[in-house]
Protein backbone atom coordinates (compact mmCIF):
# COMPACT_ATOMS: atom_id res chain seq x y z
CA UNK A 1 32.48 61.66 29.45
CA UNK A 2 30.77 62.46 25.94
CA UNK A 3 32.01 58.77 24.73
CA UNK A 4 29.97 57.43 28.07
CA UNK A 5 27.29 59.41 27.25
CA UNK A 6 26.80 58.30 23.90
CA UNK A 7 27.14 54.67 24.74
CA UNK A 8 24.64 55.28 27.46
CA UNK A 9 21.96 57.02 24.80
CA UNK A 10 22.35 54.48 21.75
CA UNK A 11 20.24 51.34 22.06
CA UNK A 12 21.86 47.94 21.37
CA UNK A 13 22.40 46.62 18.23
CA UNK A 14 23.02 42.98 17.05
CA UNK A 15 22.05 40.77 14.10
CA UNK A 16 19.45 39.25 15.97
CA UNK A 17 18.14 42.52 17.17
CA UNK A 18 17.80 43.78 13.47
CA UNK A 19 16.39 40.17 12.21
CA UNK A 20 13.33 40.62 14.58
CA UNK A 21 12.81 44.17 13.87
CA UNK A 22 12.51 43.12 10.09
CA UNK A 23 10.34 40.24 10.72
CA UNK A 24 8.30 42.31 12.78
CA UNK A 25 8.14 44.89 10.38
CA UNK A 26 7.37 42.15 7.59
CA UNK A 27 4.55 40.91 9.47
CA UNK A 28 2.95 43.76 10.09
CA UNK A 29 3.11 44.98 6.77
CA UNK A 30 1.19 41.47 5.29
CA UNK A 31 -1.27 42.49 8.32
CA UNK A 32 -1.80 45.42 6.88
CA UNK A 33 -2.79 44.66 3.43
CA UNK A 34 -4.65 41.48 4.01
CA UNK A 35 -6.30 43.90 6.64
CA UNK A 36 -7.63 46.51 3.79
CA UNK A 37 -8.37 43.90 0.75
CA UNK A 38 -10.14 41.73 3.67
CA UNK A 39 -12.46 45.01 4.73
CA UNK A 40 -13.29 45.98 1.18
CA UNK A 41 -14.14 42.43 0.13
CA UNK A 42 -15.81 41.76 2.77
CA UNK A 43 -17.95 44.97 2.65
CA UNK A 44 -18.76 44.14 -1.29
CA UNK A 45 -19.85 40.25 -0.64
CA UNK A 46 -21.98 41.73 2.21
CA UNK A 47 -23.78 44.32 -0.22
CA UNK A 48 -26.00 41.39 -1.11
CA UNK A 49 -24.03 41.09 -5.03
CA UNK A 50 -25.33 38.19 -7.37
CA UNK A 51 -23.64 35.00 -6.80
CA UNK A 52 -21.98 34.79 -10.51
CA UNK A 53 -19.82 38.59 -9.56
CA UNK A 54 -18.98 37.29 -6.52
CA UNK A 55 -15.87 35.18 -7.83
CA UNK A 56 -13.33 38.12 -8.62
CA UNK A 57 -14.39 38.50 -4.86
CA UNK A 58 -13.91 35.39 -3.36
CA UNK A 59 -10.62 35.11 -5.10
CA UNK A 60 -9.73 38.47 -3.35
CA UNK A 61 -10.80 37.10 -0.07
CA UNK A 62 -8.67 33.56 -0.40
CA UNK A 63 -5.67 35.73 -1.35
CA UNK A 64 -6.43 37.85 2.30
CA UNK A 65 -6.79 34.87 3.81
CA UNK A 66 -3.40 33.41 2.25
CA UNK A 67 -1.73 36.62 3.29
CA UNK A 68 -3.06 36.33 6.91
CA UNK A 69 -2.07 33.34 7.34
CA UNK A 70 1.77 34.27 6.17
CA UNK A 71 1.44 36.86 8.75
CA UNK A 72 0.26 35.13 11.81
CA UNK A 73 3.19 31.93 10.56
CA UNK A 74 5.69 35.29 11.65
CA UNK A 75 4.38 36.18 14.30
CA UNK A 76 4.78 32.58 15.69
CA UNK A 77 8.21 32.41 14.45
CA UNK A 78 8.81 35.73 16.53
CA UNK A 79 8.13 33.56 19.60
CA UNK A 80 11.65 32.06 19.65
CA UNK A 81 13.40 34.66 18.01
CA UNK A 82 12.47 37.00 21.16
CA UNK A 83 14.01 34.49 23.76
CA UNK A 84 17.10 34.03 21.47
CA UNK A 85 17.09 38.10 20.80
CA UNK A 86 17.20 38.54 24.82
CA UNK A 87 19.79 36.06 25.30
CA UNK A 88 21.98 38.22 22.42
CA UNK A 89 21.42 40.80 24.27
CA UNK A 90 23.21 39.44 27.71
CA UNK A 91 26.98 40.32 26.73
CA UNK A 92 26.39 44.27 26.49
CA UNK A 93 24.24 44.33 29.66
CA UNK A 94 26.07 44.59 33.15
CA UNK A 95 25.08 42.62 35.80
CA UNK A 96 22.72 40.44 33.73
CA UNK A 97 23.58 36.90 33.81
CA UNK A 98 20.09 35.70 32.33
CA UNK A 99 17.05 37.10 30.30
CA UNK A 100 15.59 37.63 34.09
CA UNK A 101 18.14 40.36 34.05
CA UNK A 102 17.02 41.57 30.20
CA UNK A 103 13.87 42.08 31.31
CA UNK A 104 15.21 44.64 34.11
CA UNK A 105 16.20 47.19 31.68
CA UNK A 106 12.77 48.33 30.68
CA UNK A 107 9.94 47.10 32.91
CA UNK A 108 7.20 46.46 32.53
CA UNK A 109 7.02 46.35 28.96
CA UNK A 110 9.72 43.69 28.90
CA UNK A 111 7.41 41.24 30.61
CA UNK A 112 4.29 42.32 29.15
CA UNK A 113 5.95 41.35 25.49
CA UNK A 114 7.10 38.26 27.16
CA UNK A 115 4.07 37.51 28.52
CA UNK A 116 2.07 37.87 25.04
CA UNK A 117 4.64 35.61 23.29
CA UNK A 118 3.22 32.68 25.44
CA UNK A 119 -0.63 33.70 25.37
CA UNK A 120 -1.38 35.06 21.82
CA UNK A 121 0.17 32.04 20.04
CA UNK A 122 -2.92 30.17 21.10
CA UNK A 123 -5.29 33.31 19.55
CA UNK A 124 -3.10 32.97 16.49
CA UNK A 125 -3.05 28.96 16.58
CA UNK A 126 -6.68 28.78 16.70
CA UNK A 127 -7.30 30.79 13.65
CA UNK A 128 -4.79 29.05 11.31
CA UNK A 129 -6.23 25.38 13.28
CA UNK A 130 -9.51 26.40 12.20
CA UNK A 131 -8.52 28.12 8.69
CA UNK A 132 -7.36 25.18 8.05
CA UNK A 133 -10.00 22.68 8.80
CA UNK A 134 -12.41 25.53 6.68
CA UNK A 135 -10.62 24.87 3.72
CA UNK A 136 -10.40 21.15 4.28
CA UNK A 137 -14.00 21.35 4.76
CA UNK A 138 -16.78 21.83 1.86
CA UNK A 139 -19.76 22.74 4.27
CA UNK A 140 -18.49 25.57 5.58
CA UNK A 141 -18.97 28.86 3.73
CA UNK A 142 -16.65 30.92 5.98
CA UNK A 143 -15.31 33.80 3.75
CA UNK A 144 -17.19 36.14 5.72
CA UNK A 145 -16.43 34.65 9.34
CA UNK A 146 -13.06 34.36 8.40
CA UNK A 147 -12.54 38.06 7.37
CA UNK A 148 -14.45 39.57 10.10
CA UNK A 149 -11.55 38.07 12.29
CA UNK A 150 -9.06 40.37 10.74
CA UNK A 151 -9.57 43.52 12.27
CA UNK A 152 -9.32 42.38 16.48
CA UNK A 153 -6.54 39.70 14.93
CA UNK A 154 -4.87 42.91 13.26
CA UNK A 155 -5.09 44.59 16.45
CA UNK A 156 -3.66 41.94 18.57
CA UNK A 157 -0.54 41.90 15.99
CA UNK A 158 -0.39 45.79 16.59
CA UNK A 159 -0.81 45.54 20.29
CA UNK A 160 2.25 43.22 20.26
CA UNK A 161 4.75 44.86 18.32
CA UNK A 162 4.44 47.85 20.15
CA UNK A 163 5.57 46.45 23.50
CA UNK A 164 8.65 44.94 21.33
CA UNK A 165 9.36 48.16 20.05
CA UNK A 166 9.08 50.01 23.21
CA UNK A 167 11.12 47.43 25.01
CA UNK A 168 13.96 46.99 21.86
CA UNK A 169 14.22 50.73 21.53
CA UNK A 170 14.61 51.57 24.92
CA UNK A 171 17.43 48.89 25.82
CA UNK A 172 20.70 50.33 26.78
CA UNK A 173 24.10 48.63 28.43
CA UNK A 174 22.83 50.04 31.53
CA UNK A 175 23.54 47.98 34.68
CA UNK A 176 21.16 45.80 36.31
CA UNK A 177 20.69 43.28 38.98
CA UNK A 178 20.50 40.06 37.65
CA UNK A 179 17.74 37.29 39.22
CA UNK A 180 19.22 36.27 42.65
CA UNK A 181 18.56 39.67 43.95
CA UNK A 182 14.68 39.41 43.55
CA UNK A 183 14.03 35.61 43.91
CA UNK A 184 16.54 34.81 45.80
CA UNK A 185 15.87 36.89 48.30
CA UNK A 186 12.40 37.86 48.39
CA UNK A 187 10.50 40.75 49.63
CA UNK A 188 7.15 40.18 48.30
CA UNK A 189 4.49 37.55 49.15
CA UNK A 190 4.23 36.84 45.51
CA UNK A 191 7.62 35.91 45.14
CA UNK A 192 8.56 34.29 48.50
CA UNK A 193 5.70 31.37 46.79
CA UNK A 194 7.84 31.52 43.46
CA UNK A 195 10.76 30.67 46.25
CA UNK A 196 9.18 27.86 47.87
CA UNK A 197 11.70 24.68 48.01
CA UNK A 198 9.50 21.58 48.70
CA UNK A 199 8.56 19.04 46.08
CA UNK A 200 4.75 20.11 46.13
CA UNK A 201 5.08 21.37 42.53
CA UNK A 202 7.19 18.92 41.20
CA UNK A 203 4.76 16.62 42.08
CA UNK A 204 1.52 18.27 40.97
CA UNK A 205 3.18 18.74 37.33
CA UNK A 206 3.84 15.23 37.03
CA UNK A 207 0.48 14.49 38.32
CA UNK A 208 -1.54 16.91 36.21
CA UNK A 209 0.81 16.42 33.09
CA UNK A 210 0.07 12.48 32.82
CA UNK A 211 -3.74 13.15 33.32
CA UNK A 212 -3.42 15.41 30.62
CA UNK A 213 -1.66 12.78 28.41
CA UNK A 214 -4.12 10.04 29.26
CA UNK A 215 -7.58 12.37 29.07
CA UNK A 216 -5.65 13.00 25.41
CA UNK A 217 -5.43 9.18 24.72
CA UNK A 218 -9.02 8.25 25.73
CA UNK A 219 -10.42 11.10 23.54
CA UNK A 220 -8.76 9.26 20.67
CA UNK A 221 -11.06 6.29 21.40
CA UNK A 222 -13.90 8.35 22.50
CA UNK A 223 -13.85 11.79 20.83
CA UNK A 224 -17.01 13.24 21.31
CA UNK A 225 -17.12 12.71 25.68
CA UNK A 226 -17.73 14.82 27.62
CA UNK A 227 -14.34 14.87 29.07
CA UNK A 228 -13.07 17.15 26.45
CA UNK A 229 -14.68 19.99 28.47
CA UNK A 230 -11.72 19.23 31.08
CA UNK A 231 -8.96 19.90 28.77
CA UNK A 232 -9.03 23.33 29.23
CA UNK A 233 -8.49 23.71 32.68
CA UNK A 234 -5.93 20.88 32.94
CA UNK A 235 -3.84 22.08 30.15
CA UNK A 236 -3.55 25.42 32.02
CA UNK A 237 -2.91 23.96 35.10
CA UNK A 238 -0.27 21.87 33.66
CA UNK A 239 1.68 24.95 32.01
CA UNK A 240 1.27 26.21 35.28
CA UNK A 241 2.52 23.54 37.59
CA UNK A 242 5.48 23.39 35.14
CA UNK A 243 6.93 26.63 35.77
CA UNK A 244 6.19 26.56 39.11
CA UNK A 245 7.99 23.39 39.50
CA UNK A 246 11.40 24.69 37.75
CA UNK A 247 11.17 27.81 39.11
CA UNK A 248 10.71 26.70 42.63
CA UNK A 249 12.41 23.07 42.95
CA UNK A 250 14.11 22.17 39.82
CA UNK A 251 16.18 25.24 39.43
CA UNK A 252 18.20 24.76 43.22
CA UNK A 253 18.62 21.57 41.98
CA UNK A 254 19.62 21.39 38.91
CA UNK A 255 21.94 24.47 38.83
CA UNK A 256 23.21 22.62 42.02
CA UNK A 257 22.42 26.04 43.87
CA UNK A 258 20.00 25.58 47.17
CA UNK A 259 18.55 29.48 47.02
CA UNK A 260 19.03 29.57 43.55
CA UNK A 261 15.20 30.79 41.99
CA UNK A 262 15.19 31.21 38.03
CA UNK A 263 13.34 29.32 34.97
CA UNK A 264 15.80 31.46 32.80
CA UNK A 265 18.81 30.48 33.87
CA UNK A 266 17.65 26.53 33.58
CA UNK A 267 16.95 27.34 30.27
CA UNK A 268 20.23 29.21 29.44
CA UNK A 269 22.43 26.13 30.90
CA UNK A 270 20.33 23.01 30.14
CA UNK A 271 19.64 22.85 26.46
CA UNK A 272 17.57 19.40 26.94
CA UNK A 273 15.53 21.75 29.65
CA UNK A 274 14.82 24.50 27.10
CA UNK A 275 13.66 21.43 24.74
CA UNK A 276 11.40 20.12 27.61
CA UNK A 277 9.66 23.39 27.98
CA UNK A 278 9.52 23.95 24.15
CA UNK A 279 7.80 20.84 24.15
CA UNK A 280 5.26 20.88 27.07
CA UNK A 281 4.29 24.27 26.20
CA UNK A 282 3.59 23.23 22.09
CA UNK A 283 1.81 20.06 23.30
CA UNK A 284 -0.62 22.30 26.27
CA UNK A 285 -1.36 25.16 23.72
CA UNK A 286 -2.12 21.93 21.00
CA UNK A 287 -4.52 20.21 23.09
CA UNK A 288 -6.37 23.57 23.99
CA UNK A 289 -6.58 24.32 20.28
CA UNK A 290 -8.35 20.62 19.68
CA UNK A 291 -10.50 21.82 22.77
CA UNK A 292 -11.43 25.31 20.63
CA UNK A 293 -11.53 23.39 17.80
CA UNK A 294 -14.75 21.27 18.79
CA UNK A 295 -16.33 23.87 18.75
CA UNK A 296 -17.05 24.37 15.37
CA UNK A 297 -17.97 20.44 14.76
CA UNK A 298 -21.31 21.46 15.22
CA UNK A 299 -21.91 22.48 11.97
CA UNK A 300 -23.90 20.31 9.85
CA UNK A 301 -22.16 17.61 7.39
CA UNK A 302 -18.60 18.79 8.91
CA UNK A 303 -18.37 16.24 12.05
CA UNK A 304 -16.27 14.05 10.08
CA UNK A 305 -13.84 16.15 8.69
CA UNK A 306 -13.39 17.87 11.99
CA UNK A 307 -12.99 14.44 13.85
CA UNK A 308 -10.27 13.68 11.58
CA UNK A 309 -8.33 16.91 11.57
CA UNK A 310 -8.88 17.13 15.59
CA UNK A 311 -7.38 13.39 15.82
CA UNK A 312 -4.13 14.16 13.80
CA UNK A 313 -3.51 17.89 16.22
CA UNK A 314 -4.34 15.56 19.41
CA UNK A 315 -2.14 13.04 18.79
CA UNK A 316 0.54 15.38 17.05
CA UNK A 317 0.27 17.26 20.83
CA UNK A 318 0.06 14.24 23.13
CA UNK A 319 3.00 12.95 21.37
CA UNK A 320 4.70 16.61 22.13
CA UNK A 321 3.71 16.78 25.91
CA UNK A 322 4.82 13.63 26.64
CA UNK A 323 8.77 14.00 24.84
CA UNK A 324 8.50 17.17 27.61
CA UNK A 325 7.61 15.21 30.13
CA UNK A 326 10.35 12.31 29.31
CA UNK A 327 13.11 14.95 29.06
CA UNK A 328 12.18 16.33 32.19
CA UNK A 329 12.12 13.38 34.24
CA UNK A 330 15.54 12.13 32.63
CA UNK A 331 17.29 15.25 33.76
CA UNK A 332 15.82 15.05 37.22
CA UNK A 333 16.78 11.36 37.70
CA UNK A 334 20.23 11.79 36.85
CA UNK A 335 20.63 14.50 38.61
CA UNK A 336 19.22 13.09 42.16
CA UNK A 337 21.21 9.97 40.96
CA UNK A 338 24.60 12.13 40.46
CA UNK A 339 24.13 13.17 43.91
């Protein structure tokens, strides 16, 4: 009884488990201090100082900026490391035979931290897109812009970790019911439509996903059009119409299972389907950066550095969406043609 009970009370502990935790840890710690030299430099250059003491400064403020920049590069190589951390976590957890099941042991946190490892990249993204194209740049004096981002950047770094920590501290080999309990079998509205079996998704991915891909190639010919204003909503609906798709259609039918409702468990037995998604979700959050990124071309004498930079990330993205959308279709014509 006391050897259950302390089994019961001890989280779980793996290599991957303790590798987050430290990278965490690591980039919240760079946070930190780029946070305080960014504040004080910031609050010095702002003091109105004479332009020939305002070196030792600026030197402070590129080394922030450097340090930032390390920072937010971890918290984007956290991204993976979660999904691989849940799926290390599958073997100690009874009942769970996906990350669907992972997720069970400490909701809602679990999905909140999921759900901010696929929408803060893009926060992160934009600043080190457009931190970039400032340096690349010689018309933009941006020290201050750049460290008055710290503090709600800072804070979304904080806000993240701690739904991490209060999901990774609170896991236990506790027994759960995996997936086909809850979209199997649905109770809720909600996720009866997550259960729908028709081809209407499929279809509007593929649909939506090549407009996306050719709006991408005739803003290479035509980069200032209007039609850049659409990327935003397309993108989204294509990320969208993509997990609907597997979740709904793909996953009965590629896990050869007609009730069978999970993106996780595509992911944990099709490796080229877990490449797909990697894929299609780089190239969306890409082409919405470009899309944020236009934004700043509006600064005098830095068009042409921005058109450059914004033609390399939109091709570097097109080129990504469309390997996801190749991969899929190649698994879901050999599967109907295995049939």
């Amino acid at each position: 009884m006391l050897v259950r009970f302390y089994k019961s009370a001890l989280m779980i502990i793996n290599t991957t488990v303790v590798i987050y935790l430290l990278l965490t840890f690591l980039s919240l710690t760079v946070g930190a201090v780029a946070l305080v030299m960014g504040m004080n430099a910031s609050l010095e250059l702002n003091m109105g100082m004479p332009a020939d003491q305002q070196h030792p400064l600026k030197k402070k403020a590129d080394l922030c900026v450097t340090l930032l920049t390390l920072g937010l590069y971890m918290r984007l190589a956290l991204v993976p490391l979660w999904f691989l951390m849940l799926e290390r976590l599958l073997p100690s957890i009874p009942g769970a035979m996906c990350l669907f099941g992972v997720h069970l042991l400490k909701t809602p946190d679990s999905f909140i931290a999921t759900a901010l490892k696929v929408l803060l990249p893009l926060v992160y993204g934009f600043w080190l897109v457009l931190n970039t194209f400032e340096r690349k740049s010689e018309a933009l004096p941006l020290t201050n812009r750049t460290l008055q981002s710290l503090i709600p950047l800072g804070g979304l770094m904080l806000v993240e970790s701690f739904f991490d920590c209060r999901f990774i501290f609170a896991v236990r080999p506790n027994f759960v019911v995996c997936c086909n309990a809850y979209l199997d079998a649905p109770s809720s509205a909600f996720l009866q439509t997550m259960s729908y079996g028709g081809w209407g998704w499929v279809v509007a991915f593929f649909i939506v996903s090549f407009s996306l891909v050719g709006l991408s190639a005739y803003l290479l010919q035509n980069p200032r059009n209007w039609v850049s204003s659409l990327l935003w909503s397309v993108s989204a609906a294509t990320l969208c119409a993509f997990f609907l798709a597997v979740n709904t259609r793909l996953s009965p039918l590629f896990l050869s299972a007609n009730d069978h409702h999970c993106v996780f468990c595509v992911w944990q037995n099709m490796t080229d389907m877990t490449m797909a998604t990697a894929s299609i979700y780089v190239g969306c959050v890409a082409i919405l950066l470009y899309a944020a990124l236009r934004n700043v071309t509006t600064i005098p004498d830095a068009t042409a550095t921005a058109n450059a930079y914004a033609e390399k990330l939109l091709r570097w993205a097109s080129g990504s969406l469309l390997l996801g959308n190749i991969l899929v279709a190649v698994r879901l014509f050999s599967t109907v043609a295995s049939r």
